[in-house]
C-alpha atoms as a PDB file:
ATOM      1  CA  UNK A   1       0.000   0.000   0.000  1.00  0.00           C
ATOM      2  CA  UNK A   2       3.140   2.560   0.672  1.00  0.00           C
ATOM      3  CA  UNK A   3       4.500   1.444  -2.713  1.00  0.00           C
ATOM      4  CA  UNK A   4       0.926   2.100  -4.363  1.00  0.00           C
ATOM      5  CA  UNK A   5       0.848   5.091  -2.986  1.00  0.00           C
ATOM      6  CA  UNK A   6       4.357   6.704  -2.436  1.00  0.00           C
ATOM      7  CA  UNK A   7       4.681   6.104  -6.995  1.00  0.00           C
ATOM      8  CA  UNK A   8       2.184   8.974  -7.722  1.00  0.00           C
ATOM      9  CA  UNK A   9       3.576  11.284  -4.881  1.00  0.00           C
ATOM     10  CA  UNK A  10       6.977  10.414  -5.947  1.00  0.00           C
ATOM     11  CA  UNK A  11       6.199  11.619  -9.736  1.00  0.00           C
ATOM     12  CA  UNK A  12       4.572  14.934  -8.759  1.00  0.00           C
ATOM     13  CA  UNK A  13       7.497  15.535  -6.760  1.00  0.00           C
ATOM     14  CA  UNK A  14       9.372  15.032  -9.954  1.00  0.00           C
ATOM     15  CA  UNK A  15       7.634  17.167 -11.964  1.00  0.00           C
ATOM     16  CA  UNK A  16       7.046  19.827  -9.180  1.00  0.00           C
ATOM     17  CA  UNK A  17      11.290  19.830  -9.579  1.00  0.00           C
ATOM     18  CA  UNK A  18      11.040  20.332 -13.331  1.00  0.00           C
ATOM     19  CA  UNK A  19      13.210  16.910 -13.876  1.00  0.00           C
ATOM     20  CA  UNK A  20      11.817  14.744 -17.315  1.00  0.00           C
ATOM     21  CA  UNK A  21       9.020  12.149 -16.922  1.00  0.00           C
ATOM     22  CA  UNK A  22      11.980   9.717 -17.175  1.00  0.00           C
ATOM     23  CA  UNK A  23      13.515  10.252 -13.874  1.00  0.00           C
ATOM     24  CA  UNK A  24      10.167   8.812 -11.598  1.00  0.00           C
ATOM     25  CA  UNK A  25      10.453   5.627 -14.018  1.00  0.00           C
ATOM     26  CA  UNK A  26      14.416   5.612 -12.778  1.00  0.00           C
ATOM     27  CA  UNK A  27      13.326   5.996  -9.482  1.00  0.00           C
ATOM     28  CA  UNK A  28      10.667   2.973  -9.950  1.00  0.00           C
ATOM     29  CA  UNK A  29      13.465   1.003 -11.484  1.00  0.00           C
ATOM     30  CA  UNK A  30      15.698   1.380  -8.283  1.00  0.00           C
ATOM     31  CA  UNK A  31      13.370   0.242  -5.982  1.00  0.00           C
ATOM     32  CA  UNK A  32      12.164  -2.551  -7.764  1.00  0.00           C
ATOM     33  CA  UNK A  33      15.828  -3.117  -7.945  1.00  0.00           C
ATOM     34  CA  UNK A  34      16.437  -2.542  -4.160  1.00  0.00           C
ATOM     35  CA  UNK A  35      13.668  -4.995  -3.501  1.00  0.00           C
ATOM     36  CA  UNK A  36      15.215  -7.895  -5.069  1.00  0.00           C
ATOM     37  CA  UNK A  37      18.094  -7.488  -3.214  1.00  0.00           C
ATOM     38  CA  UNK A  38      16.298  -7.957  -0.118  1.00  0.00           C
ATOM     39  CA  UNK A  39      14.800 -10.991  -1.390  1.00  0.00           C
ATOM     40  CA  UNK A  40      18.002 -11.985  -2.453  1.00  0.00           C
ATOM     41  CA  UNK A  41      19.655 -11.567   1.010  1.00  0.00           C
ATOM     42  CA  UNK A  42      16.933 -13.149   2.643  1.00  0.00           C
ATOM     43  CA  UNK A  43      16.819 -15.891   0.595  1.00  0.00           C
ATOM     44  CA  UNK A  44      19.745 -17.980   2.719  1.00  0.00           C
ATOM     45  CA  UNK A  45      17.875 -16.813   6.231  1.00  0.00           C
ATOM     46  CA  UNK A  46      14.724 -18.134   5.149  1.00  0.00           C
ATOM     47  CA  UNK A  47      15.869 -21.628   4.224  1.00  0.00           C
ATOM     48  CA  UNK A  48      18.054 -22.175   7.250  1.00  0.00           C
ATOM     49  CA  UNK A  49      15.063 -21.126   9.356  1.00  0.00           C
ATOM     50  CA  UNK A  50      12.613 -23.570   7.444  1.00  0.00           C
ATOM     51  CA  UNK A  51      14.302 -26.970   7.428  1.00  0.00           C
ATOM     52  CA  UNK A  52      10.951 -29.210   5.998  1.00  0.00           C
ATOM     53  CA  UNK A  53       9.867 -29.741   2.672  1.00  0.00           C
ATOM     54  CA  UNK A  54       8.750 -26.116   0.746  1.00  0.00           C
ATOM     55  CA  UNK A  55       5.269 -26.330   0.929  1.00  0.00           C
ATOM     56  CA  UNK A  56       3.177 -25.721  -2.328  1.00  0.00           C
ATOM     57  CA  UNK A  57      -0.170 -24.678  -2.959  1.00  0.00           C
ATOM     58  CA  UNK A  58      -2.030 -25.364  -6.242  1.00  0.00           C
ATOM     59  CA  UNK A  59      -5.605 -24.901  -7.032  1.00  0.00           C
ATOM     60  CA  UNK A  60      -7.477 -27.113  -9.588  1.00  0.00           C
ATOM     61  CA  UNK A  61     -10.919 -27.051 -11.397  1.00  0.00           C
ATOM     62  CA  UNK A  62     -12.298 -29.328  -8.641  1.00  0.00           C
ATOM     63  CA  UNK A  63     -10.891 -27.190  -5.742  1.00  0.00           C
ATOM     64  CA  UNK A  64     -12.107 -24.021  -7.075  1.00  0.00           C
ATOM     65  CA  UNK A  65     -15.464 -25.149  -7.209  1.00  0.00           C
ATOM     66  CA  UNK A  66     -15.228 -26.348  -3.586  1.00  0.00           C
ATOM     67  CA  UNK A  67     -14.590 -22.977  -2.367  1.00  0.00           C
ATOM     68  CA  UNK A  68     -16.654 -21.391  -5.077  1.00  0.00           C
ATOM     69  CA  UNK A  69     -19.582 -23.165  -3.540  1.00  0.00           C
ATOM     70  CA  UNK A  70     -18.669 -22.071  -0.099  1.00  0.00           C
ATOM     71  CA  UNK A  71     -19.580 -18.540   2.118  1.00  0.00           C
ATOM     72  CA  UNK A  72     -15.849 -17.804   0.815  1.00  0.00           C
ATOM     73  CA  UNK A  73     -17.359 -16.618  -2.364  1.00  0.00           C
ATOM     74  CA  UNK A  74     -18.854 -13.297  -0.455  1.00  0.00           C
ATOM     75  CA  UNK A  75     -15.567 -12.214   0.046  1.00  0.00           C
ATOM     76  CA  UNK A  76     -13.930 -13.599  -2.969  1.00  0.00           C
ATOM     77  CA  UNK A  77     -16.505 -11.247  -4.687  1.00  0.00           C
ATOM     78  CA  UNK A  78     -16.073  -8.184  -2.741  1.00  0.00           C
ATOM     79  CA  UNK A  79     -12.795  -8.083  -2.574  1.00  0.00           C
ATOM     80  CA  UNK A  80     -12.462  -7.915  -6.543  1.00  0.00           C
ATOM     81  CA  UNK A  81     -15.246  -5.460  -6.575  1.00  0.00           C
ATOM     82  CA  UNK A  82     -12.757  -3.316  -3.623  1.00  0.00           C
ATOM     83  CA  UNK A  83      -9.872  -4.156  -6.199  1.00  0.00           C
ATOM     84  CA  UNK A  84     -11.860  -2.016  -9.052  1.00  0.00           C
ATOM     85  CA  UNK A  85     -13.196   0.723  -6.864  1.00  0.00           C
ATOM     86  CA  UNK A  86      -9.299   1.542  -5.703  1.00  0.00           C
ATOM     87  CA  UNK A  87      -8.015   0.433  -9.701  1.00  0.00           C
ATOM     88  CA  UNK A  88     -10.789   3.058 -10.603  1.00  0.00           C
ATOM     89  CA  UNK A  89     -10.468   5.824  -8.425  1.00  0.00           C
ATOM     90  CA  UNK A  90      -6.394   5.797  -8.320  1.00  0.00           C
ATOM     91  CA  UNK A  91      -5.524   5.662 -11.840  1.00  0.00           C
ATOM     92  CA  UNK A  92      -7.913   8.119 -13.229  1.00  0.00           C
ATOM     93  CA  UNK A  93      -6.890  10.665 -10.361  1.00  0.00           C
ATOM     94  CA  UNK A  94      -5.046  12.847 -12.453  1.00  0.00           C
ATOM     95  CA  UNK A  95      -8.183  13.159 -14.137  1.00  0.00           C
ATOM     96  CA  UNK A  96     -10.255  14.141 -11.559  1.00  0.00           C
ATOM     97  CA  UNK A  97      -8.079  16.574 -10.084  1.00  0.00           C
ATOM     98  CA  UNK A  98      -7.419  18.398 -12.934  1.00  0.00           C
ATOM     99  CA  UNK A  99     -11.015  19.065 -13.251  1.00  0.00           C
ATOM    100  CA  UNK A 100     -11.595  20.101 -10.206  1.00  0.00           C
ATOM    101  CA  UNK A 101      -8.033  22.264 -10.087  1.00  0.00           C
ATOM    102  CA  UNK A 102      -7.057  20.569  -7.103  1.00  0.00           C
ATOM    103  CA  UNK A 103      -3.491  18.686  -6.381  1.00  0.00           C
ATOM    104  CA  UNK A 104      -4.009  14.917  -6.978  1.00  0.00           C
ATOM    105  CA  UNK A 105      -1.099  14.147  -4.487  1.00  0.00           C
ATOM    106  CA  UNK A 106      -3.715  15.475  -1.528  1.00  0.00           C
ATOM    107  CA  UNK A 107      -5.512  12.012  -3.009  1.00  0.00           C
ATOM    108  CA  UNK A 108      -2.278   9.436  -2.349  1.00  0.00           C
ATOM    109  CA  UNK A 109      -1.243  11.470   0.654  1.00  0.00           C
ATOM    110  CA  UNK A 110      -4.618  10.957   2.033  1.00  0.00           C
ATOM    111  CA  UNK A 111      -5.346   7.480   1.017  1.00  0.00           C
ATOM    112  CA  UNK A 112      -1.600   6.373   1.951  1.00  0.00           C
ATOM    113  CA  UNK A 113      -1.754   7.699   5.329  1.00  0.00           C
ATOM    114  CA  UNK A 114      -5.020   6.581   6.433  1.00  0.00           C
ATOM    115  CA  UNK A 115      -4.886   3.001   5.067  1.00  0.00           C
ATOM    116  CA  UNK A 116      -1.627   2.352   6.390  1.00  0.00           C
ATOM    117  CA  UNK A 117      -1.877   3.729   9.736  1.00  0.00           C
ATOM    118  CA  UNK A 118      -5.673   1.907  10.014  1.00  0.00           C
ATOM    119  CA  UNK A 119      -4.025  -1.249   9.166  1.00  0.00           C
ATOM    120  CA  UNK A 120      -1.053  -0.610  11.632  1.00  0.00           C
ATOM    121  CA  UNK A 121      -2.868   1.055  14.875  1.00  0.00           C
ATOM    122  CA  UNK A 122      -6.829  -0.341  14.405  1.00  0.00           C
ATOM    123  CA  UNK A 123      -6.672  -3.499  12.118  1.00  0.00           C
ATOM    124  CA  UNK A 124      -6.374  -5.950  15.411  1.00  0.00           C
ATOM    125  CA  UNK A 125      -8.965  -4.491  16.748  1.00  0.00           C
ATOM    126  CA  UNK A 126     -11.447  -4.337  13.961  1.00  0.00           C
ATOM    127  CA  UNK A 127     -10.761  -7.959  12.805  1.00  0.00           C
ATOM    128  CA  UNK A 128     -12.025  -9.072  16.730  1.00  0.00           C
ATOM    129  CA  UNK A 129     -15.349  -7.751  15.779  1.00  0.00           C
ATOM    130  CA  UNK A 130     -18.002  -9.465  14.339  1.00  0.00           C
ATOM    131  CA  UNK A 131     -16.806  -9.259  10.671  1.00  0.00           C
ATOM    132  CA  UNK A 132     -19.873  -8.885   8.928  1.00  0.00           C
ATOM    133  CA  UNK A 133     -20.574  -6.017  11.158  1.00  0.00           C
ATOM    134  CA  UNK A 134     -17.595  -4.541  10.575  1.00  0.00           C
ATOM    135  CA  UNK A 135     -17.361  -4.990   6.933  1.00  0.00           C
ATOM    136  CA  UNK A 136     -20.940  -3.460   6.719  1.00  0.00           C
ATOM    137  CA  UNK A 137     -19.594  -0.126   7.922  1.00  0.00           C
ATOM    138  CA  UNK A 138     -16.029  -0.008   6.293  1.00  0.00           C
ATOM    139  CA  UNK A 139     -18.048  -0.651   2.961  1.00  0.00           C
ATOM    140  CA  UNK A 140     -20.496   2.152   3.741  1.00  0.00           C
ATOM    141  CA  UNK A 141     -17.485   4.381   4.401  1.00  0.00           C
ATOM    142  CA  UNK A 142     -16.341   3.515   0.876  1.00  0.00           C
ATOM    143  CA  UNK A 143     -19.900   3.928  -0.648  1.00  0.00           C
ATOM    144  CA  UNK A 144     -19.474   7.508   1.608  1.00  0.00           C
ATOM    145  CA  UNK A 145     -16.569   8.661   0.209  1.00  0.00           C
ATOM    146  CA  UNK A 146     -17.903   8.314  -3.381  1.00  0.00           C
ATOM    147  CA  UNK A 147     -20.737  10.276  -3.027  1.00  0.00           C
ATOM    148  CA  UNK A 148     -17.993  13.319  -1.406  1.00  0.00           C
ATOM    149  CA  UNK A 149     -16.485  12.357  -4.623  1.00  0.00           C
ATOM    150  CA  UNK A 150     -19.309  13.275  -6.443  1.00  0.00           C
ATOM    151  CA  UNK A 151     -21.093  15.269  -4.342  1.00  0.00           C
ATOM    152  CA  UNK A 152     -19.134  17.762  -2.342  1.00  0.00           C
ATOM    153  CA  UNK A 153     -14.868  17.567  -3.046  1.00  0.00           C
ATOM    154  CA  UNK A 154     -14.448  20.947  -4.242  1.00  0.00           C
ATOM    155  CA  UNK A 155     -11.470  22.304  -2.395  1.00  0.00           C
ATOM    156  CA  UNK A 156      -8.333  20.787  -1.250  1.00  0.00           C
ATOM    157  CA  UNK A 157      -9.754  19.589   2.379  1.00  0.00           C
ATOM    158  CA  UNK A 158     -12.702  18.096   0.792  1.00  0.00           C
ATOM    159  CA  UNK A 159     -11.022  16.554  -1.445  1.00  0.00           C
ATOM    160  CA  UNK A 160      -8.086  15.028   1.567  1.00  0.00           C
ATOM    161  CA  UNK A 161     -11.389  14.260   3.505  1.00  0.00           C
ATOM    162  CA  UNK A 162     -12.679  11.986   1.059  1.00  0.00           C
ATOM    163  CA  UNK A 163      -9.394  10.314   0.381  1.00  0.00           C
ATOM    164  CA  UNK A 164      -8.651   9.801   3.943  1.00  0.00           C
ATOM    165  CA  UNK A 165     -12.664   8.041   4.473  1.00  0.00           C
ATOM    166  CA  UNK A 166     -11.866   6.113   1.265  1.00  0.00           C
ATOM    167  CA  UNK A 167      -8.627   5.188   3.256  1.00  0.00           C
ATOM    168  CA  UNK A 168     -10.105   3.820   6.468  1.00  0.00           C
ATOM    169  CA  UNK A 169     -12.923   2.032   4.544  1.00  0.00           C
ATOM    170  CA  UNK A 170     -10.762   0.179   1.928  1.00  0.00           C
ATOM    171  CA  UNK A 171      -7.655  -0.377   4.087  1.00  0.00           C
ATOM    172  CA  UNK A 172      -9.668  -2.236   6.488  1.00  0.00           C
ATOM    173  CA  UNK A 173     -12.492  -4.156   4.758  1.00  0.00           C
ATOM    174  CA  UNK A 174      -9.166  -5.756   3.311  1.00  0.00           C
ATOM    175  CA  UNK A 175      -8.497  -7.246   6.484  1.00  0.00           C
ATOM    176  CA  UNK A 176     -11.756  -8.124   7.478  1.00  0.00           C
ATOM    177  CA  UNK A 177     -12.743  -9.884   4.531  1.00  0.00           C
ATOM    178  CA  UNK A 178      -8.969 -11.881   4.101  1.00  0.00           C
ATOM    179  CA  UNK A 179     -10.425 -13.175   7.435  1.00  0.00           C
ATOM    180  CA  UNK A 180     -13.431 -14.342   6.249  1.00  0.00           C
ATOM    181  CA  UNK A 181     -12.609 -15.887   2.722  1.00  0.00           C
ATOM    182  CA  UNK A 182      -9.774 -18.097   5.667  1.00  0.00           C
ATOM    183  CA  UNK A 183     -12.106 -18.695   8.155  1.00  0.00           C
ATOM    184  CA  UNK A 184     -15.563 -19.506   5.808  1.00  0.00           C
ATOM    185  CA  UNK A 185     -13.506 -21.850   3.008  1.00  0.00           C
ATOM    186  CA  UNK A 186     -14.369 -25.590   3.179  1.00  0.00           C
ATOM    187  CA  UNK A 187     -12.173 -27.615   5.649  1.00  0.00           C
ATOM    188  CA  UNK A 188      -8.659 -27.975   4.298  1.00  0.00           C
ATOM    189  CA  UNK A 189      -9.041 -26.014   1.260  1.00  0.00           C
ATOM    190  CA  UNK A 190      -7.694 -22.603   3.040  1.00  0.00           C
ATOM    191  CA  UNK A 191      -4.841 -21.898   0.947  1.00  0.00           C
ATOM    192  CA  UNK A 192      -6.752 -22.145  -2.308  1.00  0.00           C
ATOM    193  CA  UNK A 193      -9.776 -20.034  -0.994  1.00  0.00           C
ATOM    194  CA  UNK A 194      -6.668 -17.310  -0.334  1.00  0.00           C
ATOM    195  CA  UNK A 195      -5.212 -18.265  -3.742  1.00  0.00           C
ATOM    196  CA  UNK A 196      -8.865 -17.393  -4.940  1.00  0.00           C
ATOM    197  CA  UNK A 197      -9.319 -14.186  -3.149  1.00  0.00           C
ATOM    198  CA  UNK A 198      -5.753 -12.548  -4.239  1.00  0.00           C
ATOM    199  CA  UNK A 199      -6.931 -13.558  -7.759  1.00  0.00           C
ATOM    200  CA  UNK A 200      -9.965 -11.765  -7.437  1.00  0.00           C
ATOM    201  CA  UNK A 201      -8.205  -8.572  -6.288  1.00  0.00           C
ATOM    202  CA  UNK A 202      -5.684  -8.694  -9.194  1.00  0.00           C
ATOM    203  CA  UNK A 203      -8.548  -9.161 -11.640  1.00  0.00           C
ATOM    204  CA  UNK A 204     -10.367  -6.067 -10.178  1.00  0.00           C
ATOM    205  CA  UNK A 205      -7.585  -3.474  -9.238  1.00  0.00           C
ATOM    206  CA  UNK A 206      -5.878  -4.421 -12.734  1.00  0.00           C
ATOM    207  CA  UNK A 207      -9.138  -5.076 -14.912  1.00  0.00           C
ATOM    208  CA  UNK A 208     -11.251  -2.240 -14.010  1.00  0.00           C
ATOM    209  CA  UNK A 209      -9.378   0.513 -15.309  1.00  0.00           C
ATOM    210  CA  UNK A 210      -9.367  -1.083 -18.758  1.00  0.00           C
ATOM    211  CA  UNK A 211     -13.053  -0.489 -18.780  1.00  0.00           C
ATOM    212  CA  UNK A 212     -12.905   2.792 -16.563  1.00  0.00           C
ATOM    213  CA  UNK A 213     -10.854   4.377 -19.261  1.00  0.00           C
ATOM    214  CA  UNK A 214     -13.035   3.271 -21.846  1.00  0.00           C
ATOM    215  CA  UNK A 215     -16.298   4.715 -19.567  1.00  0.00           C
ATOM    216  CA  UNK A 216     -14.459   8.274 -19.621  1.00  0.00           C
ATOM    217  CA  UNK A 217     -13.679   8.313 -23.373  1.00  0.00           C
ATOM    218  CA  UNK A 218     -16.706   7.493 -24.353  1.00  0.00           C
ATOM    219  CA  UNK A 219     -19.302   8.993 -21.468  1.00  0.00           C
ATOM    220  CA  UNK A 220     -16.838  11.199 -19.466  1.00  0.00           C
ATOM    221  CA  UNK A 221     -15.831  11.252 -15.718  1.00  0.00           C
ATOM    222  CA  UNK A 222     -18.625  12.127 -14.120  1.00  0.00           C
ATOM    223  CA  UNK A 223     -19.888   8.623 -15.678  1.00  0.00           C
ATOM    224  CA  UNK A 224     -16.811   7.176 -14.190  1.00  0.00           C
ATOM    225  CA  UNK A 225     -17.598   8.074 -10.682  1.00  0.00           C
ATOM    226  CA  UNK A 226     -21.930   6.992 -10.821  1.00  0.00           C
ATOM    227  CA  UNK A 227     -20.219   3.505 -12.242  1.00  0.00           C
ATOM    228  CA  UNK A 228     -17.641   3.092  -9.354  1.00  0.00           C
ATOM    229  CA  UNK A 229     -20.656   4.626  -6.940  1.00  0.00           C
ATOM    230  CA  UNK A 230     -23.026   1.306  -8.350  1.00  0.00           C
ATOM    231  CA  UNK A 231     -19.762  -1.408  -7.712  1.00  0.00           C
ATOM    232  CA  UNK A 232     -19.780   0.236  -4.071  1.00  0.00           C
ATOM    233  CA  UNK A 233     -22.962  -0.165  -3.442  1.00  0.00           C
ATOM    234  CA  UNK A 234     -23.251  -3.787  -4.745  1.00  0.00           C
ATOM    235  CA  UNK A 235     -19.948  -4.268  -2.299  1.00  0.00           C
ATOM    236  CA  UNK A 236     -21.888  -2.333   0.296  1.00  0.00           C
ATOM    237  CA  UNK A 237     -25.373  -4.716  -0.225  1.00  0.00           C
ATOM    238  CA  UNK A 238     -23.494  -8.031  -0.319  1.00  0.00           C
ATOM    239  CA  UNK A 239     -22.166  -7.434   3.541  1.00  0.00           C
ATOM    240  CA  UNK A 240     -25.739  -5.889   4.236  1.00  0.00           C
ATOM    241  CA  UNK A 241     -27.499  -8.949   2.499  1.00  0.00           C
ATOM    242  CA  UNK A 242     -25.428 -11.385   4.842  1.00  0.00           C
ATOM    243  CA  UNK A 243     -25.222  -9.503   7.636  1.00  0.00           C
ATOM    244  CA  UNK A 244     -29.390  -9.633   7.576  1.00  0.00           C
ATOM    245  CA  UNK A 245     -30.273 -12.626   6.324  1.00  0.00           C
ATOM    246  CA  UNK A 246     -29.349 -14.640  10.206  1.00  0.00           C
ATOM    247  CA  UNK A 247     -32.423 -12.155  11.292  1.00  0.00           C
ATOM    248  CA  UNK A 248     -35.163 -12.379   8.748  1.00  0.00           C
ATOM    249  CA  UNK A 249     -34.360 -16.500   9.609  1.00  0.00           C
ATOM    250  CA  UNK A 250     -34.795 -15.880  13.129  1.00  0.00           C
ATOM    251  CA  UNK A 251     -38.029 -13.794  12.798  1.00  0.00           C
ATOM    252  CA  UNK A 252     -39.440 -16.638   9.963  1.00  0.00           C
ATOM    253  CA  UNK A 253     -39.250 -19.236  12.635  1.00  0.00           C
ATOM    254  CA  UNK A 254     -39.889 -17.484  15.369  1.00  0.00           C
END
């Protein structure tokens, strides 16, 4: 999340210094550098600490559909839908910002900060809760902070406002729902329900943008934004839809 964030802020420091477009894709290129060194250093640690055999974990047809028939689907699904709200929202920022004449960095400064220090400080906390409580309200943040989006950013503390809510609704429902697609996969197929749910963020954070940028060619931001707001809202309804369905079974037999 620091990398995803710190890229943006590094390249409007760039061009705030009047160096070429070049030198933040140097800068990229050293740390992806620098980070294969440290895998490469901690390659002899890790297998003098781990003595057994390498463990590997494969998924198949068969075990896909095991999970895929499981309560690990709900967050399987919303956690690709979370991928394309944060694929959307982050790569079209430039966008959106110049717009609105506002600084995009305030976006990745706010975002940045509040996911990070959420997942640091409050994560172990919020994953003690009853999960589909929690996720219920960190997706209603998110669903929150589209509207502002929409709806009211029109300065630069708006706009940091609805970055930072976007922040603390995103950077957590991550960690609440990694819970559940662990704890609600079918006995002994764990790893592949994880496998699954990874998967399902790539698709989204990676996927989405392909069609966002197609959405503001062809029907313009503002289009962009109501289409994000309607993948919220389906994120928001699935933990609303679970989280109510124990009740109306209660009240039916009661």
């Amino acid at each position: 999340m620091s990398g995803i964030g710190t890229g943006p802020l590094v390249a409007r420091a760039v061009s705030s210094l009047g160096l070429p477009v070049e030198t933040a894709f140097g800068i990229a290129a050293i740390a992806a550098l620098v980070g294969g060194l440290f895998f490469f250093i901690l390659d002899g640690p890790l297998r003098r600490s781990y003595t057994g055999a390498a463990p590997v974990c494969r998924i198949d047809r068969a075990a896909a559909g095991e999970v895929l028939r499981s309560k690990a689907i709900f967050p399987i699904i919303m956690v690709g839908l979370g991928g394309c709200i944060f694929g959307g929202l982050s790569s079209f920022q430039t966008s959106f910002a110049a717009a609105h004449k506002l600084d995009y960095s305030l976006f990745f400064l706010g975002f940045m900060s509040a996911a990070i220090t959420c997942r640091l400080l409050v994560a172990g906390f919020v994953v003690k809760r009853d999960p589909l409580i929690s996720s219920s309200v960190l997706t209603g943040l998110i669903v929150v902070s589209i509207l502002m989006f929409i709806e009211l950013v029109d300065s630069g503390p708006t706009y940091l406002l609805a970055a930072i809510i976007l922040g603390v609704g995103y950077g957590l429902t991550y960690s609440v729902i990694n819970g559940l697609a662990a704890n609600q996969a079918p006995a002994g197929q764990t790893p592949q329900a994880l496998l699954l749910f990874s998967l399902s963020y790539f698709i989204g954070v990676f996927g989405y943008p392909f069609i966002a940028g197609k959405v503001i060619v062809y029907l313009g931001l503002s289009a962009l934004l109501k289409t994000t707001l309607v993948i919220a809202i389906l994120n928001w309804g699935i933990t609303l839809g679970r989280l109510a369905l124990p009740f109306r079974k209660r009240s039916y037999v009661g």
